[in-house]
C-alpha atoms as a PDB file:
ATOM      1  CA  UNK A   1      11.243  22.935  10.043  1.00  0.00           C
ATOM      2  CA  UNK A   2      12.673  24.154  13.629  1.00  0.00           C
ATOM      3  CA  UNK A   3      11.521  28.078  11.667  1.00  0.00           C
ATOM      4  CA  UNK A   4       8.390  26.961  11.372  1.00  0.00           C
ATOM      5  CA  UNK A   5       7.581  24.785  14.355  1.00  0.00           C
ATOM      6  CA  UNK A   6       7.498  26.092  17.793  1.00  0.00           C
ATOM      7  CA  UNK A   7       9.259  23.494  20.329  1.00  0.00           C
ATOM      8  CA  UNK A   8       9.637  23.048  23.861  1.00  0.00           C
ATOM      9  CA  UNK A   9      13.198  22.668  25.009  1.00  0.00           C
ATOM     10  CA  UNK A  10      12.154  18.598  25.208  1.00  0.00           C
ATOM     11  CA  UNK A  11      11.139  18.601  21.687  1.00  0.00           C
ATOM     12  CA  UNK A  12      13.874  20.462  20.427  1.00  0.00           C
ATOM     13  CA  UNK A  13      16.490  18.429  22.301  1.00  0.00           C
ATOM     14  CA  UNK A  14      15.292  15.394  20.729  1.00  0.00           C
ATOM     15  CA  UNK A  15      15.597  16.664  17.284  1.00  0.00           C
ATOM     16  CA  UNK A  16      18.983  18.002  17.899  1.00  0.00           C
ATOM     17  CA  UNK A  17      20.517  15.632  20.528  1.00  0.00           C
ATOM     18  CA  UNK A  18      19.607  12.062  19.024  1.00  0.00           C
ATOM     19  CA  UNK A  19      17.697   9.188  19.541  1.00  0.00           C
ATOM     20  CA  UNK A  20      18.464   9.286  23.772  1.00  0.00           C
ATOM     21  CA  UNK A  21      16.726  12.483  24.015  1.00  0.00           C
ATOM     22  CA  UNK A  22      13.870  11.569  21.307  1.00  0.00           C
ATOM     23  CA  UNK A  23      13.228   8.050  23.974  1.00  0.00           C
ATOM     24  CA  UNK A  24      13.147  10.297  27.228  1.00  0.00           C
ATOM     25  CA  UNK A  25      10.502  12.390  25.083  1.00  0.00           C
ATOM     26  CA  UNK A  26       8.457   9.673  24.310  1.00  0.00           C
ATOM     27  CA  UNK A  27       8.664   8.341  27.741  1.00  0.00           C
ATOM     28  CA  UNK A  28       7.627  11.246  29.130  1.00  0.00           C
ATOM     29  CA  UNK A  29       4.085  12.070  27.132  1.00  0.00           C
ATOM     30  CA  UNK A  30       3.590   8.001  27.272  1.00  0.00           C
ATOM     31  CA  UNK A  31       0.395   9.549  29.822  1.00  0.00           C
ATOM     32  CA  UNK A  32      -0.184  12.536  28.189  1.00  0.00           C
ATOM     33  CA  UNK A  33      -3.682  12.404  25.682  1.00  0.00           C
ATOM     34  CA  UNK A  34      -3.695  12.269  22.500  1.00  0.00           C
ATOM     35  CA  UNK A  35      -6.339  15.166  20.502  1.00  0.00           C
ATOM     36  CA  UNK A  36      -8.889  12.124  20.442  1.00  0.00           C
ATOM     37  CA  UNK A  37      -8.381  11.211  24.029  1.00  0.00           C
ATOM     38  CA  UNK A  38      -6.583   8.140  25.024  1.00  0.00           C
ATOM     39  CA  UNK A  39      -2.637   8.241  26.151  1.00  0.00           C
ATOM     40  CA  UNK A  40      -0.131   6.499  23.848  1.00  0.00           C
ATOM     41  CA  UNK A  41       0.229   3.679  26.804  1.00  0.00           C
ATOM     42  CA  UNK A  42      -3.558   3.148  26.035  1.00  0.00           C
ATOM     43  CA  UNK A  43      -3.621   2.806  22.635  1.00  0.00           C
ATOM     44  CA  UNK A  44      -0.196   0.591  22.893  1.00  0.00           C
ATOM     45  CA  UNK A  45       1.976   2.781  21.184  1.00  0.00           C
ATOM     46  CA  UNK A  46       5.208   2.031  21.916  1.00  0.00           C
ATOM     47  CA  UNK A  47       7.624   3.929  24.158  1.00  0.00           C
ATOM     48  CA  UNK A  48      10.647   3.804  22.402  1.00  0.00           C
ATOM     49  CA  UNK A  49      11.304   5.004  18.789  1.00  0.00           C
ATOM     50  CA  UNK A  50      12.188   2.679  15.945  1.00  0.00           C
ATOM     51  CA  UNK A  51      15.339   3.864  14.107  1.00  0.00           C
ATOM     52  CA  UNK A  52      14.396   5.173  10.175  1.00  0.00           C
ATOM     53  CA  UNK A  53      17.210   5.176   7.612  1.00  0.00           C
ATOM     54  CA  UNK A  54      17.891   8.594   6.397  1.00  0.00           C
ATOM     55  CA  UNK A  55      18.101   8.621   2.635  1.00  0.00           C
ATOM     56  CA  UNK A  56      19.791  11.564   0.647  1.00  0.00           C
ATOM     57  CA  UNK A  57      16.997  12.826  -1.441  1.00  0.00           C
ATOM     58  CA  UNK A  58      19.223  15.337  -3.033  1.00  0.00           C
ATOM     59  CA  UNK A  59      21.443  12.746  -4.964  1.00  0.00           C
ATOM     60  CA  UNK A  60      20.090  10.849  -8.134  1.00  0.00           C
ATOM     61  CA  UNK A  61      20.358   7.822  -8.736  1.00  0.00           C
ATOM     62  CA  UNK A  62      19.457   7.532 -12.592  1.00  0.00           C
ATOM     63  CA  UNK A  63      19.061  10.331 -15.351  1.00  0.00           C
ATOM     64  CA  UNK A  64      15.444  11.012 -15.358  1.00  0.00           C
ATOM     65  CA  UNK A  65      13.997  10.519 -18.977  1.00  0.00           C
ATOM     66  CA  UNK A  66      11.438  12.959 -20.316  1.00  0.00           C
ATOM     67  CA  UNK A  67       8.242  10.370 -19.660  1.00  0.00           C
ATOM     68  CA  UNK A  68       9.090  10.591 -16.512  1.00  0.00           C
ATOM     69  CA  UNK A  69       8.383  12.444 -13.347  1.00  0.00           C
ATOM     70  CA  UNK A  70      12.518  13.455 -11.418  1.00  0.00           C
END
């Protein structure tokens, strides 16, 4: 993704630093517009991320059988 997606050094730290760097991010464009207009602090989005669980897609879990999609 980082090949394919310019960053600024902001965006990149909070993809490589952690979930400190990802909040400062998101406080800082809190007031910055959105492509439709309103700031994220308008619209009530909130200024700290929520944690996702990272899942290993690459193990399996069952052997896939042959009516169904792996």
């Amino acid at each position: 993704m980082l090949a394919n997606i310019p960053l600024t050094d902001d965006e990149r730290a909070a993809v490589d630093d952690g979930q400190t760097a990802l909040d400062k991010l998101l406080e800082r464009l809190a007031d910055v517009p959105t492509p439709a207009g309103p700031t994220p602090s308008q619209i009530g989005v909130p200024a700290t991320a929520t944690l996702l669980p990272v899942l290993d897609l690459t193990t399996r879990t069952r052997a896939c059988q042959p009516s169904e999609p792996c």
